[in-house]
PDB file of N, CA and C in Angstrom:
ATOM      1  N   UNK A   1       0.837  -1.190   0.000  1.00  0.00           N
ATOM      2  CA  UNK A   1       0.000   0.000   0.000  1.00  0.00           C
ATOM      3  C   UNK A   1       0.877   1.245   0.000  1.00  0.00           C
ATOM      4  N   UNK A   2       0.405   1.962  -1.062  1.00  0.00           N
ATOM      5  CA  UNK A   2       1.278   3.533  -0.926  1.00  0.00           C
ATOM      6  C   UNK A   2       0.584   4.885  -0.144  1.00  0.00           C
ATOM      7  N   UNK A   3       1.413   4.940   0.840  1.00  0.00           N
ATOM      8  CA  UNK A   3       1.278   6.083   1.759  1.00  0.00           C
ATOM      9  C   UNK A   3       1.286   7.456   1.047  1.00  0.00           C
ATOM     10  N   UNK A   4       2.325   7.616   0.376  1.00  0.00           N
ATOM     11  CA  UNK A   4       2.710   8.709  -0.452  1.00  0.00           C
ATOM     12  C   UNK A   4       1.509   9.959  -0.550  1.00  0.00           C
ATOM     13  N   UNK A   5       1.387  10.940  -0.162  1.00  0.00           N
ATOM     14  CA  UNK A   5       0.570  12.034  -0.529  1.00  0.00           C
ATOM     15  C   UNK A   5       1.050  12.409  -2.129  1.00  0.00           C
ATOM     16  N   UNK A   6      -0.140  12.056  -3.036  1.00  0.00           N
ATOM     17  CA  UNK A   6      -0.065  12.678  -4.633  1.00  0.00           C
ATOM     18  C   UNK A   6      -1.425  13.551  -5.111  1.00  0.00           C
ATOM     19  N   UNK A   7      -1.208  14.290  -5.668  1.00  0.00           N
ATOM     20  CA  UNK A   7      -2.257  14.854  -6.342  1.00  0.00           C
ATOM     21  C   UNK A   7      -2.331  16.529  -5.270  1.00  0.00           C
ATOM     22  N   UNK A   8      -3.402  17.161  -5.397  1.00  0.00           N
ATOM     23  CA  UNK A   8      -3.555  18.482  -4.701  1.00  0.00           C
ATOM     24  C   UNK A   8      -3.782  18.243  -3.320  1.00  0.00           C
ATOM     25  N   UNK A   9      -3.022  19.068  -2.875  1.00  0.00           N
ATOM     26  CA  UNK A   9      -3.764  19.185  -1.314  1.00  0.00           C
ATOM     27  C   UNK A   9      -2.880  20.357  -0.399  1.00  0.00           C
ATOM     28  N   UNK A  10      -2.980  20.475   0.844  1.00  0.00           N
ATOM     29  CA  UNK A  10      -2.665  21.680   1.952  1.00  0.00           C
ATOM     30  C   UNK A  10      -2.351  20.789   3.060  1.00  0.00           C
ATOM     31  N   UNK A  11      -1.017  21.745   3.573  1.00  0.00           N
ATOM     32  CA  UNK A  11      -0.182  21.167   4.670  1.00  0.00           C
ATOM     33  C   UNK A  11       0.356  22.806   5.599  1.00  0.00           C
ATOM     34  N   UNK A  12       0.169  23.006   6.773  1.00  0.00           N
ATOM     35  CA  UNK A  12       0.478  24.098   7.893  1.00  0.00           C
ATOM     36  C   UNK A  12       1.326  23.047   8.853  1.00  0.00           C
ATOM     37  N   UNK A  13       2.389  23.608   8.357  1.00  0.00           N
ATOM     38  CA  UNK A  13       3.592  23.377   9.597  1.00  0.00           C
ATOM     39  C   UNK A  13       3.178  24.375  10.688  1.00  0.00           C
ATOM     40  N   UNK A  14       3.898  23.839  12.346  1.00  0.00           N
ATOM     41  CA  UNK A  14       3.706  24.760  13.282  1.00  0.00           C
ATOM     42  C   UNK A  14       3.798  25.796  13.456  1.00  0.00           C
ATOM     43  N   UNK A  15       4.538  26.381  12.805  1.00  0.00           N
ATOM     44  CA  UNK A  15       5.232  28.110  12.834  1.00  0.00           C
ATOM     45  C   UNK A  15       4.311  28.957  11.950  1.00  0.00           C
ATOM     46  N   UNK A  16       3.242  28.213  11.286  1.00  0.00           N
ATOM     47  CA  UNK A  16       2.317  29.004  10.329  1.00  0.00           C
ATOM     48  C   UNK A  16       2.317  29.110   8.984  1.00  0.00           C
ATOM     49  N   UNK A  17       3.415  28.317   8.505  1.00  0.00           N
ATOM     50  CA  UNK A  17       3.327  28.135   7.596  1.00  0.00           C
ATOM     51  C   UNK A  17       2.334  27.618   6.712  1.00  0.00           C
ATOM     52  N   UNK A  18       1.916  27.917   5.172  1.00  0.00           N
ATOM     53  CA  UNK A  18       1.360  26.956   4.793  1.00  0.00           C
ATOM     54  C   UNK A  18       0.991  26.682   3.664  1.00  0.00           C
ATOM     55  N   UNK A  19       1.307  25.607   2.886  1.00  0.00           N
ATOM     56  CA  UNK A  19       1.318  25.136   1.394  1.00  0.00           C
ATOM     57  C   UNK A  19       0.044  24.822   1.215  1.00  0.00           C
ATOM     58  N   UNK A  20      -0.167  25.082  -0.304  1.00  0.00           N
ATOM     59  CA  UNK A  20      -1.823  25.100  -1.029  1.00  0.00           C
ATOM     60  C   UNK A  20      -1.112  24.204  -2.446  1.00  0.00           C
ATOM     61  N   UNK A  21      -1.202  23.044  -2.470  1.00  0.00           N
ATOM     62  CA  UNK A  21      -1.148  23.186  -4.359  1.00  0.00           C
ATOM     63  C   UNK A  21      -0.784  21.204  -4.191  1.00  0.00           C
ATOM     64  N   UNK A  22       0.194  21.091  -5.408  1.00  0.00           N
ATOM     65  CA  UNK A  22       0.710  19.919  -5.924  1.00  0.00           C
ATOM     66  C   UNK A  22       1.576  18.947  -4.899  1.00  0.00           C
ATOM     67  N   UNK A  23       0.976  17.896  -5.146  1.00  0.00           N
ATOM     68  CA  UNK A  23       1.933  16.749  -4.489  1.00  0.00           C
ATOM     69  C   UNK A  23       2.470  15.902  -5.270  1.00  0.00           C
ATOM     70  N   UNK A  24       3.676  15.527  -5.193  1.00  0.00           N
ATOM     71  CA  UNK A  24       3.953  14.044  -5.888  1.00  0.00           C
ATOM     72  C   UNK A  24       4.845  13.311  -5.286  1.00  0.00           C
ATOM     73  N   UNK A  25       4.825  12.290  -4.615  1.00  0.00           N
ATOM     74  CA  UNK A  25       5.584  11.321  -3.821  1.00  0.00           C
ATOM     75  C   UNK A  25       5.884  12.042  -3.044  1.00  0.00           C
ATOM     76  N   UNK A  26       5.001  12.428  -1.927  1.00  0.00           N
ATOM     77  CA  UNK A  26       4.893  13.257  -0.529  1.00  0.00           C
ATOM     78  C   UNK A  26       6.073  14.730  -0.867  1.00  0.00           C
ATOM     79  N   UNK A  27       6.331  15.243  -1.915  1.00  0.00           N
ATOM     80  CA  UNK A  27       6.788  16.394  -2.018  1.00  0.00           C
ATOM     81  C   UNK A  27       5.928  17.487  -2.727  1.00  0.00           C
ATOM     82  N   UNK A  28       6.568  18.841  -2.380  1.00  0.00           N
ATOM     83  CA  UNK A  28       5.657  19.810  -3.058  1.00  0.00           C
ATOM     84  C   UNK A  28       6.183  19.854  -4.751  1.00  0.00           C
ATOM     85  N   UNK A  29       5.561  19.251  -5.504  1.00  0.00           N
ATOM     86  CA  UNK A  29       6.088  19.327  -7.231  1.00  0.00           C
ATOM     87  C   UNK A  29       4.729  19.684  -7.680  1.00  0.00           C
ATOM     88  N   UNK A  30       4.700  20.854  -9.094  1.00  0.00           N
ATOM     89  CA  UNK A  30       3.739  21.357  -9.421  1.00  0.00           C
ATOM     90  C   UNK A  30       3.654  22.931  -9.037  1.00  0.00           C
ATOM     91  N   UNK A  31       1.977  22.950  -9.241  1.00  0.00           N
ATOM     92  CA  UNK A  31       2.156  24.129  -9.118  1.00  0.00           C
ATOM     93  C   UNK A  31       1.605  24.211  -7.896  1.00  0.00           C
ATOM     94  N   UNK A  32       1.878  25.402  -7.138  1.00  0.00           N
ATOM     95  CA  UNK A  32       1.383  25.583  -5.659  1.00  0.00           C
ATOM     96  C   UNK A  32       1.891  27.371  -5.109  1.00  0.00           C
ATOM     97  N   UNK A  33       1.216  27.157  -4.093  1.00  0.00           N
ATOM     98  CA  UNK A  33       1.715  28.290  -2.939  1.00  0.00           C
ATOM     99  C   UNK A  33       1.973  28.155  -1.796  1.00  0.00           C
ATOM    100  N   UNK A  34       2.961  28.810  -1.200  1.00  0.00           N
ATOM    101  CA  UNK A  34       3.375  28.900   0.261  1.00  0.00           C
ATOM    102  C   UNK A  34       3.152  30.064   0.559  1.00  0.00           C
ATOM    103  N   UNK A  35       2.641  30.275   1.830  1.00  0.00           N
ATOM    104  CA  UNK A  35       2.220  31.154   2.990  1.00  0.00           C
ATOM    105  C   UNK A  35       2.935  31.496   4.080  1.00  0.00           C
ATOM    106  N   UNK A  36       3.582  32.609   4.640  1.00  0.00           N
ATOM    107  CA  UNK A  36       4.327  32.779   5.637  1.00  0.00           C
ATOM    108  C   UNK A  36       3.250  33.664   6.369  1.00  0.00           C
ATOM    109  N   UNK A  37       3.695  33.266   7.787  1.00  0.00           N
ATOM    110  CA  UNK A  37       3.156  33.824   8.854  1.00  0.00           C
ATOM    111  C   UNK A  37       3.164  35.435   8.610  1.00  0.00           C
ATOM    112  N   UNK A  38       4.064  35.961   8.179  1.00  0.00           N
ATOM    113  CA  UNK A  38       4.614  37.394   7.971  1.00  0.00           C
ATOM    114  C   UNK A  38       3.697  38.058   7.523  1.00  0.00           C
ATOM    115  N   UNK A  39       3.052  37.456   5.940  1.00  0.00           N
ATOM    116  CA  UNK A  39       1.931  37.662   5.189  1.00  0.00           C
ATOM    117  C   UNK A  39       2.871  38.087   3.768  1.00  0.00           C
ATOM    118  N   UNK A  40       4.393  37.158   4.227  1.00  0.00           N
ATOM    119  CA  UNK A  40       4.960  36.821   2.202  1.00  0.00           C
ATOM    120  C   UNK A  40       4.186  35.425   1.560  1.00  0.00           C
ATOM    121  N   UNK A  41       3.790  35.597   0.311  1.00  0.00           N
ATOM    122  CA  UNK A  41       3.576  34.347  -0.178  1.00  0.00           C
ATOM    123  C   UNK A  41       4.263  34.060  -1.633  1.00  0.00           C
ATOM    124  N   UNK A  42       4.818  32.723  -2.176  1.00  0.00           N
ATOM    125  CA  UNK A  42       4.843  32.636  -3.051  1.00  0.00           C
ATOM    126  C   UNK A  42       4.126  32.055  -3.684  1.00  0.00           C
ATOM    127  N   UNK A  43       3.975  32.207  -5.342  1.00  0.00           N
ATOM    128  CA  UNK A  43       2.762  31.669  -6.207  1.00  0.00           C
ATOM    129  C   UNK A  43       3.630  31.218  -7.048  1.00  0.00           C
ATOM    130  N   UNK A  44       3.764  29.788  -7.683  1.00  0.00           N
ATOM    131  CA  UNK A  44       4.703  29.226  -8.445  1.00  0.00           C
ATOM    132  C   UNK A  44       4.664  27.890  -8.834  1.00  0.00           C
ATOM    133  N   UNK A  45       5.562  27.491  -9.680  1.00  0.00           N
ATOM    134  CA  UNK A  45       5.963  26.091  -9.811  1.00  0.00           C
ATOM    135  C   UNK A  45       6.985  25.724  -8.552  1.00  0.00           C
ATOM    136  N   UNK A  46       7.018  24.442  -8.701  1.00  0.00           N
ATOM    137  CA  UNK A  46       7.914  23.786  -7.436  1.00  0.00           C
ATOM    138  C   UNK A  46       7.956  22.207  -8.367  1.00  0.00           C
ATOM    139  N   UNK A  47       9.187  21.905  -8.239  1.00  0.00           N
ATOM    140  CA  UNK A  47       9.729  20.567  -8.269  1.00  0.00           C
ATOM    141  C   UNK A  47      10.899  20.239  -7.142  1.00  0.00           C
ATOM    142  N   UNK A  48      10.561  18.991  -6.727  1.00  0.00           N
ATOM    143  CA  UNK A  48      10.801  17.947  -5.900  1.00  0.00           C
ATOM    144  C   UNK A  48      11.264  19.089  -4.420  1.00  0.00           C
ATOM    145  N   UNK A  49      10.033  19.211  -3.844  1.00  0.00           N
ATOM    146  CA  UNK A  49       9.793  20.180  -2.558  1.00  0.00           C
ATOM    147  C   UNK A  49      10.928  21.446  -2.641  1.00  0.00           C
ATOM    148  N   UNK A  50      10.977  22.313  -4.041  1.00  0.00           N
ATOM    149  CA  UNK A  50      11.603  23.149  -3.883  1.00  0.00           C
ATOM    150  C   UNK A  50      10.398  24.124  -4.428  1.00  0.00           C
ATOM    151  N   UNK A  51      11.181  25.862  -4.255  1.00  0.00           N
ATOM    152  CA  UNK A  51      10.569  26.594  -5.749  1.00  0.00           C
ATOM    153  C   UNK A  51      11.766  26.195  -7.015  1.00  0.00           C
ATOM    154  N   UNK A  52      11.127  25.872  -8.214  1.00  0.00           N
ATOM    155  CA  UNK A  52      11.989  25.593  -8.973  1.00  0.00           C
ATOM    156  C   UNK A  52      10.992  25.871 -10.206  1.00  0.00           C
ATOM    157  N   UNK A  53      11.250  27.386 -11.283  1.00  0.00           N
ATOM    158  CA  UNK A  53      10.046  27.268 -12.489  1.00  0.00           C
ATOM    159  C   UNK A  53       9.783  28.893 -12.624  1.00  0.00           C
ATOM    160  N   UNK A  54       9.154  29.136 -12.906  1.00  0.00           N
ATOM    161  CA  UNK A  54       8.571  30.736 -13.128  1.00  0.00           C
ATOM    162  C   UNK A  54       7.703  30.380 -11.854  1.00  0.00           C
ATOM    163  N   UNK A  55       7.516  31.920 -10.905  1.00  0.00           N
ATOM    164  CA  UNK A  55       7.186  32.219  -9.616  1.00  0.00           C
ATOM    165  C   UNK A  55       7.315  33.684  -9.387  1.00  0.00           C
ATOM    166  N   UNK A  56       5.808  33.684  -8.285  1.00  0.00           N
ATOM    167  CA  UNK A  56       6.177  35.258  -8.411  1.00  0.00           C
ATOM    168  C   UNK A  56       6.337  35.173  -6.649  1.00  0.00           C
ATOM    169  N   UNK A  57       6.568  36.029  -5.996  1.00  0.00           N
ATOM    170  CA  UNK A  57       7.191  36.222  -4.577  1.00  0.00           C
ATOM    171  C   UNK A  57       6.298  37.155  -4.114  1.00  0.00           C
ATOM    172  N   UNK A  58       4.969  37.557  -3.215  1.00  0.00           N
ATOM    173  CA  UNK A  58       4.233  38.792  -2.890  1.00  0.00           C
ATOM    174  C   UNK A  58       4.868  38.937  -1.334  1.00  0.00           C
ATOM    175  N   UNK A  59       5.592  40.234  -0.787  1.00  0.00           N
ATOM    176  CA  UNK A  59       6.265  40.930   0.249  1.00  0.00           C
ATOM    177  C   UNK A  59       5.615  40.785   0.920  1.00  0.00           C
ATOM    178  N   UNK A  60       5.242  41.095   2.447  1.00  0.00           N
ATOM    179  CA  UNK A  60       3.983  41.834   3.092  1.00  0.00           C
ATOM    180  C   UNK A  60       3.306  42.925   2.921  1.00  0.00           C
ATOM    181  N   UNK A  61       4.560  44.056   2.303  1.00  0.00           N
ATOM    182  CA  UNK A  61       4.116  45.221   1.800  1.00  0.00           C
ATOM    183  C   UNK A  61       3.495  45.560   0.791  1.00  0.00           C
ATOM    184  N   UNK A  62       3.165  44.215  -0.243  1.00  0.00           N
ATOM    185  CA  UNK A  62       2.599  44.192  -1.527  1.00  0.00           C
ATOM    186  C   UNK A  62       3.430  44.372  -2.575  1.00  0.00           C
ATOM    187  N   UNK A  63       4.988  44.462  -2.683  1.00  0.00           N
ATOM    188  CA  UNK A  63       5.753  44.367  -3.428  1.00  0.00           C
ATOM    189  C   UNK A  63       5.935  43.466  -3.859  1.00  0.00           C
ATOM    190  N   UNK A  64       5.983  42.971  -5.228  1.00  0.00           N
ATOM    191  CA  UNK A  64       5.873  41.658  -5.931  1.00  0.00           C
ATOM    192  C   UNK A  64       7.453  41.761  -6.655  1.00  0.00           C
ATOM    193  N   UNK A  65       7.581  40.097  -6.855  1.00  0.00           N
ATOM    194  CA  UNK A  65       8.798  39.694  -7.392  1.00  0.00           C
ATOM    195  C   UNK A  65       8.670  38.494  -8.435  1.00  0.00           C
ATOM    196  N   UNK A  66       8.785  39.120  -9.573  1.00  0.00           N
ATOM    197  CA  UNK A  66       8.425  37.796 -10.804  1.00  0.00           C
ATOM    198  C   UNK A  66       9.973  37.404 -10.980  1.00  0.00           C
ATOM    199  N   UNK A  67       9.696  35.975 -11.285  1.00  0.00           N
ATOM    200  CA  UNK A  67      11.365  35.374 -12.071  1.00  0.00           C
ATOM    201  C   UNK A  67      11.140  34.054 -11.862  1.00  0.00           C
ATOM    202  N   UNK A  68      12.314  33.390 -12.344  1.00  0.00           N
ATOM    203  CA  UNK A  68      13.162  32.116 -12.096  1.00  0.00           C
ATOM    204  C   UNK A  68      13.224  31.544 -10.873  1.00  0.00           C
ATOM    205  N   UNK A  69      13.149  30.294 -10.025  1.00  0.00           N
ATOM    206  CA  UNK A  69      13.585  29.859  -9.316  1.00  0.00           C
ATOM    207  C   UNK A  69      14.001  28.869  -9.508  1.00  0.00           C
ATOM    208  N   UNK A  70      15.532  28.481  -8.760  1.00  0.00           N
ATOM    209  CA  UNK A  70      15.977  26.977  -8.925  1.00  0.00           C
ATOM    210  C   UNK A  70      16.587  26.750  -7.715  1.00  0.00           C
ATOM    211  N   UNK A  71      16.014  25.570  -7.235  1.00  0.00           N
ATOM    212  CA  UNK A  71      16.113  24.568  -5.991  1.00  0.00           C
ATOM    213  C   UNK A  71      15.816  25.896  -4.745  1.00  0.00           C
ATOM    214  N   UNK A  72      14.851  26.707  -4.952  1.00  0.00           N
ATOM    215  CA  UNK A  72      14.455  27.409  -3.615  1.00  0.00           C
ATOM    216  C   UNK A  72      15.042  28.772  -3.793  1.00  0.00           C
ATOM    217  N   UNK A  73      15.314  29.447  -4.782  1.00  0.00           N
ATOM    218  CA  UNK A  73      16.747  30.766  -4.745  1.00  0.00           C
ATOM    219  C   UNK A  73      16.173  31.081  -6.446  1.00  0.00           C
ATOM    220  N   UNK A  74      15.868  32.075  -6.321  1.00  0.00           N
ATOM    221  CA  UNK A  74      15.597  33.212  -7.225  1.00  0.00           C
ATOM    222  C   UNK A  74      16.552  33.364  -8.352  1.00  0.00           C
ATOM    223  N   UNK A  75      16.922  33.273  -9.107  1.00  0.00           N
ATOM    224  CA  UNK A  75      17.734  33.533 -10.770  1.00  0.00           C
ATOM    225  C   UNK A  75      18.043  34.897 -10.406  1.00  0.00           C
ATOM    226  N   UNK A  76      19.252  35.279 -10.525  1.00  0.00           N
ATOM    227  CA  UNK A  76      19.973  36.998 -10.825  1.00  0.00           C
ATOM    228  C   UNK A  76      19.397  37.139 -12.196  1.00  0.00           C
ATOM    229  N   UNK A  77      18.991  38.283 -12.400  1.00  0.00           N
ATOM    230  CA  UNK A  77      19.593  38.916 -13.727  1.00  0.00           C
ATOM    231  C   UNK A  77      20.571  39.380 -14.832  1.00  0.00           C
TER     232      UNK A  77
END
């Protein structure tokens, strides 16, 4: 029997965190969002429980950040 969380679903770690989107073999892959307590969120792709894909980054202050991510870390320009 496979345990594995696949397909959509939501997970809140203790600190407040909290993911909305894609599962595949109990990682965040796909598309999804994370939630910080702060009130930053990102909106993005993610492969194998990273950000990894086009993603945008919203501040608390409402300052937004479009780009690249690979393995969790934003692409320079």
């Amino acid at each position: 029997m496979n345990n594995k969380k696949e397909g959509k679903g939501t997970y809140t770690w203790p600190d407040g965190r909290k993911y909305t989107g894609d599962y595949w073999n109990d990682l965040r892959h796909g598309d999804g969002t994370l939630e910080f307590p702060d009130g930053r969120k990102y909106i993005g792709e993610w492969a194998k429980d990273k950000q990894n894909g086009e993603g945008t980054m919203i501040l608390s202050n409402g300052m937004k950040t479009v780009g690249k991510w690979v393995d969790g870390k934003k692409l320079k320009k």
